[in-house]
Protein backbone atom coordinates (compact mmCIF):
# COMPACT_ATOMS: atom_id res chain seq x y z
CA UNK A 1 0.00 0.00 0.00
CA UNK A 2 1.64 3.23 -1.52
CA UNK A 3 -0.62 5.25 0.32
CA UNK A 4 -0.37 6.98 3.86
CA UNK A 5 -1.76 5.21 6.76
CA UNK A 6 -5.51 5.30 6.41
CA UNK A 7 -6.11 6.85 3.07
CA UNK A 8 -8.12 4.66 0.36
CA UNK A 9 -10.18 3.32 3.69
CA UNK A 10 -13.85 3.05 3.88
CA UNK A 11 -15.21 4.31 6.83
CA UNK A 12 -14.70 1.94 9.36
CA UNK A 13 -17.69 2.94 11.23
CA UNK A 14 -20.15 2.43 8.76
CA UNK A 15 -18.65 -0.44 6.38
CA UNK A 16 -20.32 -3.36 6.23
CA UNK A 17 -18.30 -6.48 8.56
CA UNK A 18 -17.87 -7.94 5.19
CA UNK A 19 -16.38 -5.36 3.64
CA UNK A 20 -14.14 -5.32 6.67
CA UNK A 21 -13.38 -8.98 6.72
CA UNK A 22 -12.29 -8.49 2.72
CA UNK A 23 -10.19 -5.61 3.27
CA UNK A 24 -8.50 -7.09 6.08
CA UNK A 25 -7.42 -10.50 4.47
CA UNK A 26 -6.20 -8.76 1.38
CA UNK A 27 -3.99 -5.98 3.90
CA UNK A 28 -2.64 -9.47 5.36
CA UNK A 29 -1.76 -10.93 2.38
CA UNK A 30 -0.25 -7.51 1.02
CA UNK A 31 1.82 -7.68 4.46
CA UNK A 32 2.87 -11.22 3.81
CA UNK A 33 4.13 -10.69 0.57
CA UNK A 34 6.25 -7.63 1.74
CA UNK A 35 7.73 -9.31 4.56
CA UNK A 36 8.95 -12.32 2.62
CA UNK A 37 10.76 -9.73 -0.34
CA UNK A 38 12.11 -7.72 2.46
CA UNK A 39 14.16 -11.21 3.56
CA UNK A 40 14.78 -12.34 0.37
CA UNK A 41 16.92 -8.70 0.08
CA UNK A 42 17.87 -8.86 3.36
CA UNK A 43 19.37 -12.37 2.73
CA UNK A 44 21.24 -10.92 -0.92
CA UNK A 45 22.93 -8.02 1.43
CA UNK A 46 23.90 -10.47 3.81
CA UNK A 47 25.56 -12.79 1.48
CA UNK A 48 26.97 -9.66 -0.04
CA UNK A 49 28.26 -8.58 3.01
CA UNK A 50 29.89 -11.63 4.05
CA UNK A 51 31.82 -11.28 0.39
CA UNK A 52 33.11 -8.36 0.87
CA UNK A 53 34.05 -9.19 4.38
CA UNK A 54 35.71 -12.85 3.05
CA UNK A 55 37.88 -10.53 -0.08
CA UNK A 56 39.05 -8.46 2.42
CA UNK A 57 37.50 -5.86 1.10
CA UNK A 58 35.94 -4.71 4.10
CA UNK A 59 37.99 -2.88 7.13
CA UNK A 60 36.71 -4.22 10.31
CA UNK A 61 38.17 -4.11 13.93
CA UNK A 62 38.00 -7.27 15.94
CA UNK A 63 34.84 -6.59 18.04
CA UNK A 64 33.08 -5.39 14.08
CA UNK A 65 34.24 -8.36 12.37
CA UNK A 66 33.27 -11.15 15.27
CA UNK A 67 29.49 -9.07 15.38
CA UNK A 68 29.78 -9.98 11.09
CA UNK A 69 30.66 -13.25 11.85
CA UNK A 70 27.56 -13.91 14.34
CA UNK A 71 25.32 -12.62 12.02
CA UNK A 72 24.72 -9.40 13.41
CA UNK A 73 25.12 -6.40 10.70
CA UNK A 74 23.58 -3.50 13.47
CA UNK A 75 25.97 -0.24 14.38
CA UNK A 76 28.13 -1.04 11.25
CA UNK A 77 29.51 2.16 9.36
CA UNK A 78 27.87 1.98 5.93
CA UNK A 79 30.92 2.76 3.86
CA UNK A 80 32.28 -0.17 5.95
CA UNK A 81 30.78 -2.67 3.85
């Protein structure tokens, strides 16, 4: 959904529960479908990552690196990597 929080809504108030129901499965399924692209490019950065990090490419101190190595990409400098 492109839109801002609550725009393209019915009025909740006075939509029919069926109308509700509809909407509702279809903002799950839209939510579903994000989340799984969202780790499939999560995955591709990690993997990425870990390249540049396995060249050498990447300058890491010891405490960066081990965080890398565990998986954990958080607090990293962007230019980094």
């Amino acid at each position: 959904m492109s839109e801002e929080f609550g725009e393209g809504l019915p009025d909740l108030t006075s939509a029919p529960e069926e109308e509700l129901r509809s909407l509702l499965r279809g903002l799950v399924e839209e939510e579903r479908r994000v989340s799984y692209r969202r780790r499939i490019l999560q995955g591709r950065i990690d993997l990425i990552r870990a390249e540049l990090v396995r060249r050498g490419d990447a300058v890491l101190s010891p405490e960066e690196l081990a965080k890398v190595l565990m998986g954990d990409w958080s607090g990293l400098e962007e230019g980094k990597l």
